[in-house]
N, C-alpha and C. Protein backbone atom coordinates (compact mmCIF):
# COMPACT_ATOMS: atom_id res chain seq x y z
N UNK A 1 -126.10 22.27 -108.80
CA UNK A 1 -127.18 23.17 -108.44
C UNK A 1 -128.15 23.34 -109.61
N UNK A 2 -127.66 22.62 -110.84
CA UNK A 2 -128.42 23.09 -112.19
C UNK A 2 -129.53 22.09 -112.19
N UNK A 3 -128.43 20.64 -111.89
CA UNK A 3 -129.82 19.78 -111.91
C UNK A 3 -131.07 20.18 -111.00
N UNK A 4 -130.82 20.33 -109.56
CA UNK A 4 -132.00 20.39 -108.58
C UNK A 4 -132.86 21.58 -109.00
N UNK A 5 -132.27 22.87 -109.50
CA UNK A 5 -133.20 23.71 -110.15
C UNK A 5 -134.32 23.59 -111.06
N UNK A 6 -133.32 22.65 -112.22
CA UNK A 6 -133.95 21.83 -112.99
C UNK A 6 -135.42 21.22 -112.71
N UNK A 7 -134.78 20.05 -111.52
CA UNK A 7 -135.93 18.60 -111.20
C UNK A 7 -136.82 19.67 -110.14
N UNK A 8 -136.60 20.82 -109.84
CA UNK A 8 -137.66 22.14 -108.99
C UNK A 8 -138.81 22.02 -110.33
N UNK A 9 -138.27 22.98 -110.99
CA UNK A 9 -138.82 23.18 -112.27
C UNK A 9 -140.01 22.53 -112.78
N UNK A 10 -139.44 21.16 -112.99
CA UNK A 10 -140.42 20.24 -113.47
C UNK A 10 -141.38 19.58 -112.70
N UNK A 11 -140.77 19.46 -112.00
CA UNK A 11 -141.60 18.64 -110.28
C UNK A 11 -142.65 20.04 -109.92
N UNK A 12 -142.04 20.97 -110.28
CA UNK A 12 -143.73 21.85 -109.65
C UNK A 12 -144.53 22.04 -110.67
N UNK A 13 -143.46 22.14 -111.67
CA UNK A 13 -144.71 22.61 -113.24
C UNK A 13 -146.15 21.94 -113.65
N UNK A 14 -145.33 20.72 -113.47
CA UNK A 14 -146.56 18.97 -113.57
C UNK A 14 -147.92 19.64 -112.50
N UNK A 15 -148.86 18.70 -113.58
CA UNK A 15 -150.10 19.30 -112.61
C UNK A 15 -150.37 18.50 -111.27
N UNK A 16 -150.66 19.15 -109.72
CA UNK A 16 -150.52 18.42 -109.13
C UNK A 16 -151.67 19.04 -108.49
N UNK A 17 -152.41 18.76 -107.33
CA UNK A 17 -153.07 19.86 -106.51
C UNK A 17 -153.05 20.91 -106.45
N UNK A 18 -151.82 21.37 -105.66
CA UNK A 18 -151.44 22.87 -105.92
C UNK A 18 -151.87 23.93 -107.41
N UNK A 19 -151.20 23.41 -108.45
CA UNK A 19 -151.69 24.33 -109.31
C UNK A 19 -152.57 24.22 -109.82
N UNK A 20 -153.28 22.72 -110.04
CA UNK A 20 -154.24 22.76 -110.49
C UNK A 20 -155.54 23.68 -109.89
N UNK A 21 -155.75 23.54 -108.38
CA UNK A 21 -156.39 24.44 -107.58
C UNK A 21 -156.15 25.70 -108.08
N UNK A 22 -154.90 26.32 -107.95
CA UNK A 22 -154.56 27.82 -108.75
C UNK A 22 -155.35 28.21 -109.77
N UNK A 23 -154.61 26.92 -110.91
CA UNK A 23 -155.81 27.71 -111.87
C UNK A 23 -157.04 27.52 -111.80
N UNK A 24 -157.57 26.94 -111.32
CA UNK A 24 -159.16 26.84 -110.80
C UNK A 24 -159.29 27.87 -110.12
N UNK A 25 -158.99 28.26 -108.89
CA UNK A 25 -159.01 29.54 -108.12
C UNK A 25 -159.18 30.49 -109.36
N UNK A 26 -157.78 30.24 -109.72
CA UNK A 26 -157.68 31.89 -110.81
C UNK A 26 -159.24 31.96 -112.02
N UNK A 27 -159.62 30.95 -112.26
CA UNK A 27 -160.45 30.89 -113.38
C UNK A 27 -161.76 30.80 -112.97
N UNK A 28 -162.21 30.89 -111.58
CA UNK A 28 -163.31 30.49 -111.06
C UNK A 28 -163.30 31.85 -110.52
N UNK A 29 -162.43 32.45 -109.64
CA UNK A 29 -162.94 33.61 -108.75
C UNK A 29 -162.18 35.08 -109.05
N UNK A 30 -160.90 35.05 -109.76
CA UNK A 30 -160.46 36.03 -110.26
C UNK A 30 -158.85 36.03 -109.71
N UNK A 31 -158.34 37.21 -109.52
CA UNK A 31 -156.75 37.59 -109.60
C UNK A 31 -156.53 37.50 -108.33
N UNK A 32 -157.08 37.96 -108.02
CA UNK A 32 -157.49 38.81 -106.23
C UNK A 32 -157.81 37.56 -105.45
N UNK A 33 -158.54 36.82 -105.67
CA UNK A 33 -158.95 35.72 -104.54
C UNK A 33 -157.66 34.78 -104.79
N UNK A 34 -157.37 34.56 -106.36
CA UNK A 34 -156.66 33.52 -106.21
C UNK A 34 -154.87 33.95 -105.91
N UNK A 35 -155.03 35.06 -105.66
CA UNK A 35 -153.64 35.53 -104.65
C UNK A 35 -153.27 35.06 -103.48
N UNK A 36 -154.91 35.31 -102.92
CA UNK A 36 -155.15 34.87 -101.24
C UNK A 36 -155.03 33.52 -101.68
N UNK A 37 -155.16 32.73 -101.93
CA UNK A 37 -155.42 31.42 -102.40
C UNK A 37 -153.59 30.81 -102.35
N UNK A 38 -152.95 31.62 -103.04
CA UNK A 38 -151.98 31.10 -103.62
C UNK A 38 -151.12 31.71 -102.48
N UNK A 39 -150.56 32.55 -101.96
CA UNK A 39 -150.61 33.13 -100.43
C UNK A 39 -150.62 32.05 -99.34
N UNK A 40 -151.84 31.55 -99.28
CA UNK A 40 -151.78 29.94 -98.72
C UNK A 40 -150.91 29.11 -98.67
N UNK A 41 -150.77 28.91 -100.21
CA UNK A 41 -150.14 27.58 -100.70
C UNK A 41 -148.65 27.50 -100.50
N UNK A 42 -148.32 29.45 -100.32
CA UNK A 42 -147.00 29.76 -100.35
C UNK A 42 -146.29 28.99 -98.84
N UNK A 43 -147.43 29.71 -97.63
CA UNK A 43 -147.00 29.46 -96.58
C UNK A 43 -147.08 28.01 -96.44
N UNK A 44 -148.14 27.38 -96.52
CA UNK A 44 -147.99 26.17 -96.26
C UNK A 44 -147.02 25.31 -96.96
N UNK A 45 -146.58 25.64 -98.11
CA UNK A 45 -145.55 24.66 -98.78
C UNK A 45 -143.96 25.13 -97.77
N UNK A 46 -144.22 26.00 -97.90
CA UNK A 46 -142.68 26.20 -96.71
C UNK A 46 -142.80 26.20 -95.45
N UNK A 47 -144.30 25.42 -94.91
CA UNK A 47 -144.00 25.11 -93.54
C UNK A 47 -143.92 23.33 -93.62
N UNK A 48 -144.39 22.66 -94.65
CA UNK A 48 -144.51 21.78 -95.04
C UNK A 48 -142.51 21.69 -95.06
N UNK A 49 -142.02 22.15 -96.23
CA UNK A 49 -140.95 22.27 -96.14
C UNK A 49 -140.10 22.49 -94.77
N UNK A 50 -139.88 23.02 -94.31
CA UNK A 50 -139.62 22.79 -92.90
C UNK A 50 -139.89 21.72 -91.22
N UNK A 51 -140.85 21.06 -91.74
CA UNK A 51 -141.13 19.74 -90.94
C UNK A 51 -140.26 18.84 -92.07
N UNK A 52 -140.09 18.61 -93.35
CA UNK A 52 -139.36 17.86 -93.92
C UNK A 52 -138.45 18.24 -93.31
N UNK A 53 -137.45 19.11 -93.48
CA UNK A 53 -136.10 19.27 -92.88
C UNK A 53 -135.51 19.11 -91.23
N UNK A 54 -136.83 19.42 -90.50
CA UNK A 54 -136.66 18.33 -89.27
C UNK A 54 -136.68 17.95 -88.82
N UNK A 55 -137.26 16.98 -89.80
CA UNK A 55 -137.50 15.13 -89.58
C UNK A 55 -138.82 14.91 -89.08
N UNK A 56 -139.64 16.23 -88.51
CA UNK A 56 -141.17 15.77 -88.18
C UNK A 56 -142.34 15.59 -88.93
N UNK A 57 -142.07 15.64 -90.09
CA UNK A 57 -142.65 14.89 -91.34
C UNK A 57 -142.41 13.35 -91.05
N UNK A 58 -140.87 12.99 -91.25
CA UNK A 58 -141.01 11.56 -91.28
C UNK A 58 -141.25 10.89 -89.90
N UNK A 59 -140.76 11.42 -88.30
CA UNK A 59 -141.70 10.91 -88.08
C UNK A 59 -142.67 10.76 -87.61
N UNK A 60 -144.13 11.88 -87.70
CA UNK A 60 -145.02 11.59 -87.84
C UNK A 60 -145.63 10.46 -89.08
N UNK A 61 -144.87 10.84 -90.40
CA UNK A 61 -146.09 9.74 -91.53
C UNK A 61 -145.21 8.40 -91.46
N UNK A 62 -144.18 8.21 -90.37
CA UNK A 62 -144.08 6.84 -90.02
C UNK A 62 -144.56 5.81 -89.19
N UNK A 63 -146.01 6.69 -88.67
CA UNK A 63 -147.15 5.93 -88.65
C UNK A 63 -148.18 5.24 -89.61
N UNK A 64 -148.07 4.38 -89.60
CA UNK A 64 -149.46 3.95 -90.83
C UNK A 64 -150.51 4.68 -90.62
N UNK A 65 -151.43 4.81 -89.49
CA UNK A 65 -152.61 5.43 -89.14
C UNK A 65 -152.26 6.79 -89.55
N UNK A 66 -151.31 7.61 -89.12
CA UNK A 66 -151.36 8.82 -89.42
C UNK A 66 -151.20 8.96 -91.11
N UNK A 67 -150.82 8.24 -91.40
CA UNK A 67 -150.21 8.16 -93.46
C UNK A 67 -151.79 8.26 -93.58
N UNK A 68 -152.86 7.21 -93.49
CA UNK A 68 -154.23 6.79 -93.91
C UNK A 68 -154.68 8.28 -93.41
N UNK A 69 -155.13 8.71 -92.60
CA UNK A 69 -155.63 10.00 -91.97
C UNK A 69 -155.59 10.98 -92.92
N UNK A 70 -154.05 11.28 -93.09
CA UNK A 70 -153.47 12.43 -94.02
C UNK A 70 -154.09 12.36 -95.48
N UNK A 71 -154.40 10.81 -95.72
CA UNK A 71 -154.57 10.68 -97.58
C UNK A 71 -155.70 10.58 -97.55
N UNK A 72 -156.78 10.75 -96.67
CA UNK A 72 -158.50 10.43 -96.60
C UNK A 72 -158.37 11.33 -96.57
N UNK A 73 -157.73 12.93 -95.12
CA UNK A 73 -158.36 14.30 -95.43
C UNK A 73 -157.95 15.08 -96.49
N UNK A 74 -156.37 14.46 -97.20
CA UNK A 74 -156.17 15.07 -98.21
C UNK A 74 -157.18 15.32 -99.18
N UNK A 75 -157.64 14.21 -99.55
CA UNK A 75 -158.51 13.27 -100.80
C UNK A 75 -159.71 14.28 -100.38
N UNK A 76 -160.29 13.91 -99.63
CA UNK A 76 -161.55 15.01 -99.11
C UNK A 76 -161.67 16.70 -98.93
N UNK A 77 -160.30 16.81 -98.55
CA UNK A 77 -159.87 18.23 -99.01
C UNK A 77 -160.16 18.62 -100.29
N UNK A 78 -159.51 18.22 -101.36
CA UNK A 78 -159.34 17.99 -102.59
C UNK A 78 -160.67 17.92 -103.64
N UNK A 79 -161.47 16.73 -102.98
CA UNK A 79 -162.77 17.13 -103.81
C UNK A 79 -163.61 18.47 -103.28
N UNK A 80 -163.83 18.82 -101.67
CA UNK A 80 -164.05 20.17 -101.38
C UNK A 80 -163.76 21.10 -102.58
N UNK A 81 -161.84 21.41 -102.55
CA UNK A 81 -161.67 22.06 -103.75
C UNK A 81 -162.24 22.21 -104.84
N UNK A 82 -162.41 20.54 -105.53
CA UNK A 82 -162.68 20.60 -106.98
C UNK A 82 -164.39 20.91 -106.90
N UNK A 83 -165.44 20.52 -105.82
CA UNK A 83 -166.35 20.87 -106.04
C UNK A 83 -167.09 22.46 -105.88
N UNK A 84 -165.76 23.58 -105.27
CA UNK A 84 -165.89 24.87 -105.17
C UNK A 84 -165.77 25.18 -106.67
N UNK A 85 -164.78 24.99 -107.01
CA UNK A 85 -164.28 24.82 -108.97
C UNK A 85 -165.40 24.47 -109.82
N UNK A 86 -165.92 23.65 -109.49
CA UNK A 86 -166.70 23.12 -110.29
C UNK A 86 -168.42 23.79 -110.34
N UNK A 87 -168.50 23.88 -109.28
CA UNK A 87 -169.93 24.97 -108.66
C UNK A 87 -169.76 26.29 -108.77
N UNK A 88 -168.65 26.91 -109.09
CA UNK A 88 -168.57 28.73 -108.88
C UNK A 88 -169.99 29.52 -109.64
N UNK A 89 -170.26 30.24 -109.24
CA UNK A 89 -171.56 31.19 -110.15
C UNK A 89 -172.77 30.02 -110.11
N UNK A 90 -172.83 28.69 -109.24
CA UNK A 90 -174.15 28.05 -108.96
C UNK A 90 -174.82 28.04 -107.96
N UNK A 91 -175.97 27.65 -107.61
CA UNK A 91 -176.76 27.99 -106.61
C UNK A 91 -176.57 26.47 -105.53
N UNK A 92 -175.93 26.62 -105.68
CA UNK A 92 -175.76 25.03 -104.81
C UNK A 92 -174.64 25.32 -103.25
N UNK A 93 -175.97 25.70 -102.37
CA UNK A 93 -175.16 26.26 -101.21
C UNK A 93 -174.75 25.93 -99.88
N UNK A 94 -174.41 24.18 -99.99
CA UNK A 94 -174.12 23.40 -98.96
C UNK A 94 -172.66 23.62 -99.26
N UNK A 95 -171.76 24.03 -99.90
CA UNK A 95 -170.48 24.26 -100.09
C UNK A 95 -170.15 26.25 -100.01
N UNK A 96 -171.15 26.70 -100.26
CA UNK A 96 -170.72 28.18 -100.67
C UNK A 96 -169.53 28.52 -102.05
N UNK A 97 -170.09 28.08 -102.98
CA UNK A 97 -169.06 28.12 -103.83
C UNK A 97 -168.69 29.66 -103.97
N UNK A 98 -169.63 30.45 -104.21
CA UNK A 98 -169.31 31.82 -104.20
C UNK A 98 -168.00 32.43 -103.73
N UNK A 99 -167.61 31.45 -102.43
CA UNK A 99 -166.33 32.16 -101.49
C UNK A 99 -165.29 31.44 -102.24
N UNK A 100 -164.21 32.28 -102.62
CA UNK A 100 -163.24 31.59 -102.93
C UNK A 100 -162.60 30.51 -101.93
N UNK A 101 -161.82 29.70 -101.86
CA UNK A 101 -160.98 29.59 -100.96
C UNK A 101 -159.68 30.54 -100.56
N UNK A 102 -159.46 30.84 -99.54
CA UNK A 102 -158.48 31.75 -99.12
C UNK A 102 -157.34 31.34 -98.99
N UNK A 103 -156.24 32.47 -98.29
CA UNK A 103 -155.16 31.87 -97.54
C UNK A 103 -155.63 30.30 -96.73
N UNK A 104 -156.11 30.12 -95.81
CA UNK A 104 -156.55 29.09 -95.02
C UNK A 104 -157.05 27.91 -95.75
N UNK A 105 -157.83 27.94 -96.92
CA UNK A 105 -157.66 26.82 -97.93
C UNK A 105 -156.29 26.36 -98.46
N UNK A 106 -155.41 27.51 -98.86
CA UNK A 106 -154.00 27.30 -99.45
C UNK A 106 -153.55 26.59 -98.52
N UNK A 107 -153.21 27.37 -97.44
CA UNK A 107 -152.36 26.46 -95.97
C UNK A 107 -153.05 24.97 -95.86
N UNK A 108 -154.34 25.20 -95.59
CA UNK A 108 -154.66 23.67 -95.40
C UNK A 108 -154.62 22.54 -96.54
N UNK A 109 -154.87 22.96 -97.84
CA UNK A 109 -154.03 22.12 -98.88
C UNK A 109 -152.84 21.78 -98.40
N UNK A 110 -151.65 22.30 -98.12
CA UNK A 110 -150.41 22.10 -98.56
C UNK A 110 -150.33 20.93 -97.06
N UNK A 111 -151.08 21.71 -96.46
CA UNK A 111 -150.40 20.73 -94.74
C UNK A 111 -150.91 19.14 -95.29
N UNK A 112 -152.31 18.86 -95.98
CA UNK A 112 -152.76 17.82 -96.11
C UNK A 112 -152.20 16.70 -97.37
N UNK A 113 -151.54 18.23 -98.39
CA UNK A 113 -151.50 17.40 -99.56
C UNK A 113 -149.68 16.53 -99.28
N UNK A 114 -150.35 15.06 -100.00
CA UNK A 114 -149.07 14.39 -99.74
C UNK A 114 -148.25 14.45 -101.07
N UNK A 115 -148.39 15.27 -101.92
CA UNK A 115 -147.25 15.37 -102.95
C UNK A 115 -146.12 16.69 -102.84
N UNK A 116 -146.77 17.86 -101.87
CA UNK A 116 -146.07 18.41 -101.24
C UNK A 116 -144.91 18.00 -99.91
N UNK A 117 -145.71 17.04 -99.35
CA UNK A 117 -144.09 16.02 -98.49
C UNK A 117 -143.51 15.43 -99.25
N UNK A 118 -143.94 14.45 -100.37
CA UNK A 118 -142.96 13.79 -101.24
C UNK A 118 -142.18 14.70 -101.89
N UNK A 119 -142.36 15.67 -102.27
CA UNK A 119 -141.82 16.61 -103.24
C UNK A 119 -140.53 17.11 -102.41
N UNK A 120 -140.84 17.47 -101.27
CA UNK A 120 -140.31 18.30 -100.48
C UNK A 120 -138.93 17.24 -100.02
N UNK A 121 -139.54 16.57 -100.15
CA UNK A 121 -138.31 15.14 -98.80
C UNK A 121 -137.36 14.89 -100.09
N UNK A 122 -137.92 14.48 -101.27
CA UNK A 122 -136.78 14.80 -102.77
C UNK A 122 -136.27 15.81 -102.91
N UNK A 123 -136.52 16.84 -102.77
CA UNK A 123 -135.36 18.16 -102.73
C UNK A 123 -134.61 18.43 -101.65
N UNK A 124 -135.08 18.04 -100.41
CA UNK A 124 -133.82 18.08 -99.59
C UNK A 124 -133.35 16.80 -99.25
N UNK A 125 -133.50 15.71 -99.59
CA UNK A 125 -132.96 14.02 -99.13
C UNK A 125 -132.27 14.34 -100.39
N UNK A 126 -132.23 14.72 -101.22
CA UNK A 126 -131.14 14.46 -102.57
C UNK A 126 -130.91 15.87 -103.04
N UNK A 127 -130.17 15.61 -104.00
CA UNK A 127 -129.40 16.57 -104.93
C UNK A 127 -128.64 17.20 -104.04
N UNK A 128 -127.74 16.45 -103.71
CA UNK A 128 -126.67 17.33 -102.78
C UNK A 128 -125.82 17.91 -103.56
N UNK A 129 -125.74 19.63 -103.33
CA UNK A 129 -124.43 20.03 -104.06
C UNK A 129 -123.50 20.61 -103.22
N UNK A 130 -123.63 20.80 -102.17
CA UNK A 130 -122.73 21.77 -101.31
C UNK A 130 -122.28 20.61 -100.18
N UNK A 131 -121.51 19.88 -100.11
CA UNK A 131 -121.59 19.08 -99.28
C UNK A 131 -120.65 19.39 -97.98
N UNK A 132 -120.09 20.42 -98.25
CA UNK A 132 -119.23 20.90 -97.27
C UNK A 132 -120.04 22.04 -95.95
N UNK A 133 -121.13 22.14 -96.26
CA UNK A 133 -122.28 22.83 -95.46
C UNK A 133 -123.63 22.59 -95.74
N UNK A 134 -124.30 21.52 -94.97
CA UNK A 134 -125.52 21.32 -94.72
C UNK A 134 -126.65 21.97 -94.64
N UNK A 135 -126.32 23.26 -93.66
CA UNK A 135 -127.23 24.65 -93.53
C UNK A 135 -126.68 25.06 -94.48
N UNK A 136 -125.83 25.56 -95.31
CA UNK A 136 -126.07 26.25 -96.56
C UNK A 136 -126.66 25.79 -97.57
N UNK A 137 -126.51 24.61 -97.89
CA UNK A 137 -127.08 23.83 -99.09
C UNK A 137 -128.82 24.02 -98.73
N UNK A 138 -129.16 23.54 -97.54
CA UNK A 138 -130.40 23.90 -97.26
C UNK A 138 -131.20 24.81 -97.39
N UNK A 139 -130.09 26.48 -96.86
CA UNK A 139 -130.98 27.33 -96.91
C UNK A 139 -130.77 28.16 -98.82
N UNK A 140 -129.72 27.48 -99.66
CA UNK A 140 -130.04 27.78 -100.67
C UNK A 140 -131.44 27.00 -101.49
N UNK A 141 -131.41 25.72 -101.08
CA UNK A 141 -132.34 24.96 -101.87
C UNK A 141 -133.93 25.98 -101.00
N UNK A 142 -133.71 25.89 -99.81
CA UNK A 142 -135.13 27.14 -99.92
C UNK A 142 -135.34 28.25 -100.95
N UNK A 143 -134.28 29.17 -100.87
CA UNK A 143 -134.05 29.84 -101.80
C UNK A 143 -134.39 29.35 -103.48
N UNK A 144 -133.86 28.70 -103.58
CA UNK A 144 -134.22 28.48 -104.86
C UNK A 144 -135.62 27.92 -105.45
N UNK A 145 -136.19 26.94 -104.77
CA UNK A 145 -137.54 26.12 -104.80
C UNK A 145 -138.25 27.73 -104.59
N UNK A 146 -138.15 28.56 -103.48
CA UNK A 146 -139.44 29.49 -103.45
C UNK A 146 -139.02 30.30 -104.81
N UNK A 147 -137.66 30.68 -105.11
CA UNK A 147 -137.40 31.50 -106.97
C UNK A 147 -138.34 31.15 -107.64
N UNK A 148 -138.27 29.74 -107.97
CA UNK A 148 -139.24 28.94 -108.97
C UNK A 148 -140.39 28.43 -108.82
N UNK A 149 -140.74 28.44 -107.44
CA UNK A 149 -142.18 27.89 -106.71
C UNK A 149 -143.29 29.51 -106.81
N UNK A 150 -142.56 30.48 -106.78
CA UNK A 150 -143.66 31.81 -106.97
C UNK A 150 -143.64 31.72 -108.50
N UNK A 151 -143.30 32.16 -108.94
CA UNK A 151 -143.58 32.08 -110.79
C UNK A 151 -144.51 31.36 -110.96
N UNK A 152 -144.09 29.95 -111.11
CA UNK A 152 -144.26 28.56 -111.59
C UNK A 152 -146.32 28.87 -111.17
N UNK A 153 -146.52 29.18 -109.99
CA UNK A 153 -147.87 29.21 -109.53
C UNK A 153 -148.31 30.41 -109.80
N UNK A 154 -147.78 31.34 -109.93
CA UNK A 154 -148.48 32.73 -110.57
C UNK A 154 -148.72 32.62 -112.00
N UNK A 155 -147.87 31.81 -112.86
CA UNK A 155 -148.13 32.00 -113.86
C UNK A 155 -149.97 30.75 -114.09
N UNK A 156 -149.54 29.80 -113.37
CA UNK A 156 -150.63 28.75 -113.39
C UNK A 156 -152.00 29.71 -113.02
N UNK A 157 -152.13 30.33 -111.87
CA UNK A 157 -152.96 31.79 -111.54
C UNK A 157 -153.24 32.28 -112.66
N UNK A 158 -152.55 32.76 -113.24
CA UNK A 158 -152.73 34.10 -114.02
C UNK A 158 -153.59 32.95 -115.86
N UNK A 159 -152.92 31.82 -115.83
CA UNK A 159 -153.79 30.95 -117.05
C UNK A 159 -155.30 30.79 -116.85
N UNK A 160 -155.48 30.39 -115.37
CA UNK A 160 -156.96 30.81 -115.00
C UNK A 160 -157.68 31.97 -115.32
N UNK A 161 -157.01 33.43 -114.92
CA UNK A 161 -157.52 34.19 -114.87
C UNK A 161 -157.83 34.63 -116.23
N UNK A 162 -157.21 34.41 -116.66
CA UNK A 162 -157.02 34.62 -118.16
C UNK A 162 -158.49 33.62 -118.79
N UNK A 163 -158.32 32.39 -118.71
CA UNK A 163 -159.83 32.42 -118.68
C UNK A 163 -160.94 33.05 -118.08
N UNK A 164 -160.94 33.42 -117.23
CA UNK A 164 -161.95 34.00 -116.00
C UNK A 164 -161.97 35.29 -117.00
N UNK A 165 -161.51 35.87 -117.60
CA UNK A 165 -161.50 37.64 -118.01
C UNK A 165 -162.30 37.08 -119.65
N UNK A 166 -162.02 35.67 -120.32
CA UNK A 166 -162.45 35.86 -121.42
C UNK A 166 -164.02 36.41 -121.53
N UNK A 167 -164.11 36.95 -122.63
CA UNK A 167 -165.79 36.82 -122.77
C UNK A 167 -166.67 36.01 -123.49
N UNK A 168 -167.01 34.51 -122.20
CA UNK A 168 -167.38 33.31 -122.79
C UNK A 168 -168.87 33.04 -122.02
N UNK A 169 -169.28 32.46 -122.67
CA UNK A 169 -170.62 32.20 -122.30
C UNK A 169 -171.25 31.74 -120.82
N UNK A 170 -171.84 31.87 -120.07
CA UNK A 170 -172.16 30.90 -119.03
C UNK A 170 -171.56 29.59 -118.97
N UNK A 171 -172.23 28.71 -119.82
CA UNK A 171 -172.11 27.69 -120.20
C UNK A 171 -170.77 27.33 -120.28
N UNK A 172 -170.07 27.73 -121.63
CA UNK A 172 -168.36 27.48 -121.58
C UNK A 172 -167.62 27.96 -120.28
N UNK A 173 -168.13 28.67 -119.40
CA UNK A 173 -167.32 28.81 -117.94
C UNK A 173 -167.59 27.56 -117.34
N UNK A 174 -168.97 27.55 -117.12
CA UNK A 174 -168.81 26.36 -116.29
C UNK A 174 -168.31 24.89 -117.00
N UNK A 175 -168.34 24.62 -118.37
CA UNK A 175 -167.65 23.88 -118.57
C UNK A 175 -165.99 23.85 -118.32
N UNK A 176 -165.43 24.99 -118.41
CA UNK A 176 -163.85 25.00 -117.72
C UNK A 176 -164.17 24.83 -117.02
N UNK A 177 -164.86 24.81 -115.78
CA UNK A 177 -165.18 24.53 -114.03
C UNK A 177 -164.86 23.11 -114.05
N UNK A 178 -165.45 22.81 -115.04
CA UNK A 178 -165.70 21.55 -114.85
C UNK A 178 -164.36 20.45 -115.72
N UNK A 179 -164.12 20.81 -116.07
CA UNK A 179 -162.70 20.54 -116.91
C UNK A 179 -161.74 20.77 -116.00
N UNK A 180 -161.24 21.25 -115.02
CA UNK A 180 -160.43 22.00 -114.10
C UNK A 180 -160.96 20.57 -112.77
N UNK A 181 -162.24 21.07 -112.59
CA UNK A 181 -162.62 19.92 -111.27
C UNK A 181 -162.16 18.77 -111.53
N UNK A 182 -162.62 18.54 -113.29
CA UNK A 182 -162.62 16.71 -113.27
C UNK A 182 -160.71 16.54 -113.38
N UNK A 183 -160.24 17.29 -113.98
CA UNK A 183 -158.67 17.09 -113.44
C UNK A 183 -157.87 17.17 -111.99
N UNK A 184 -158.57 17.90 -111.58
CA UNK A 184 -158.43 17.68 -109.95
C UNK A 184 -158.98 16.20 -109.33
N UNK A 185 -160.06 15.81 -110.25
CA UNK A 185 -160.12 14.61 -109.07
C UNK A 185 -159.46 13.49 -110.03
N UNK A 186 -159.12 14.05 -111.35
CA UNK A 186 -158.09 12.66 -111.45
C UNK A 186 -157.10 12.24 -110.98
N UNK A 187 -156.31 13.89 -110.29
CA UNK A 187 -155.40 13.82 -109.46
C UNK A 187 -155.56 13.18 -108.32
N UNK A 188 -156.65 13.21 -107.67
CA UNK A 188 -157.44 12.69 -106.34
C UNK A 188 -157.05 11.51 -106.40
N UNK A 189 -157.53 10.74 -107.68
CA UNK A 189 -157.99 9.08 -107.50
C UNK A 189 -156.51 8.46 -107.90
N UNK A 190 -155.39 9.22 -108.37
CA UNK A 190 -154.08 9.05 -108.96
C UNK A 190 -153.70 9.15 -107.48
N UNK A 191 -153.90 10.04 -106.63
CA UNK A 191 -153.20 10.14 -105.28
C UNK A 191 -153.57 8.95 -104.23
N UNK A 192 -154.74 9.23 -104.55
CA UNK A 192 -154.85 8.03 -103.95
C UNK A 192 -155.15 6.43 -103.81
N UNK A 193 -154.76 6.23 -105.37
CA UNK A 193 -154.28 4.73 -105.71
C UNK A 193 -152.81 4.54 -105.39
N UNK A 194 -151.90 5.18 -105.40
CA UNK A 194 -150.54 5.23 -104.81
C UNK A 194 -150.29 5.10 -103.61
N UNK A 195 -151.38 6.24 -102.77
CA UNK A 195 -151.42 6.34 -101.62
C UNK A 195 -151.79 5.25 -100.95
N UNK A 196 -152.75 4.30 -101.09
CA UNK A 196 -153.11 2.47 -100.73
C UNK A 196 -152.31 2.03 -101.21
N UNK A 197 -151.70 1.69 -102.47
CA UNK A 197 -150.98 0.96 -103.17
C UNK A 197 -149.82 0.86 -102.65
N UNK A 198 -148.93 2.06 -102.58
CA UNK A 198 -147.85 2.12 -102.35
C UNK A 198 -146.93 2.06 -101.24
């Protein structure tokens, strides 16, 4: 149970969509939005989690067409994100950067993003420790992933915000905007060179 806590741990810590968005949320719009934000991410990673566990994750993305679908709206999701991040406090209003993304951004991240199914199908396809009960092992590994899955993203939240509260110039904000975006879409083009590739 130490290891899977463990490979929780690390597997969410790493920057991936999810937090990276967080702290963008948190550093772009404040405590408060990026709650709602993260609120989202909560539900959707444990509904995400729950089509892994039965089996309508795999097989739906054991379609090819549906795999391609998922990693184009992911990908497009994603720059949406990074270009709300990246635009906050600008006048550029074919996106509305002003609005945070909400709960309903969070949820729709998690449904689209494919490192939340991979993630998810590794914590319950492996690290078996309870092998004498299936539903228990299961409903502890929920248990435990959400222990370390709320922290892990509040604290990523709260590094944003923590920028967001400094008292920094125009300029140096939107350069974190933009430092935050352009890591989001490295994640993008990382997701989705794997995502063709792989």
């Amino acid at each position: 149970m130490l290891t899977f806590a463990a490979a929780v741990f690390f597997l969410l810590i790493t920057p991936g969509p999810g937090v990276l968005s967080t702290a963008g949320v948190g550093a772009s719009f404040g405590a408060s939005a990026g709650m709602r934000y993260v609120s989202g991410l909560f539900l959707g990673t444990n509904l995400v989690a729950l089509a892994v566990v039965s089996g309508l994750a795999a097989a739906v993305l054991a379609v090819p067409a549906v795999r391609t679908v998922l990693m184009i709206g992911s990908t497009l999701f994603l720059l949406y994100i990074a270009a709300k991040i990246a635009l906050s406090g600008s006048k550029i209003a074919f996106i509305h950067p002003e609005r945070a993304p909400g709960i309903a951004g969070g949820l729709g991240l998690q449904a689209i993003n494919p490192k939340a199914y991979a993630v998810n199908t590794a914590f319950f396809s492996g690290f078996a420790f309870y092998p004498d009960s299936l539903m228990l092992e299961t409903l502890l590994k929920f248990m435990l992933i959400n222990a370390i899955w709320i922290p892990v993203h509040i604290a990523w939240l709260y590094a944003g915000v923590f920028l967001h509260r400094l008292d920094l110039s125009a300029r140096v904000h939107s350069i974190i905007n933009a430092v935050m975006a352009l890591a989001m879409l490295c994640v993008v083009v990382l997701a989705a060179f794997s995502g063709f590739t792989g």
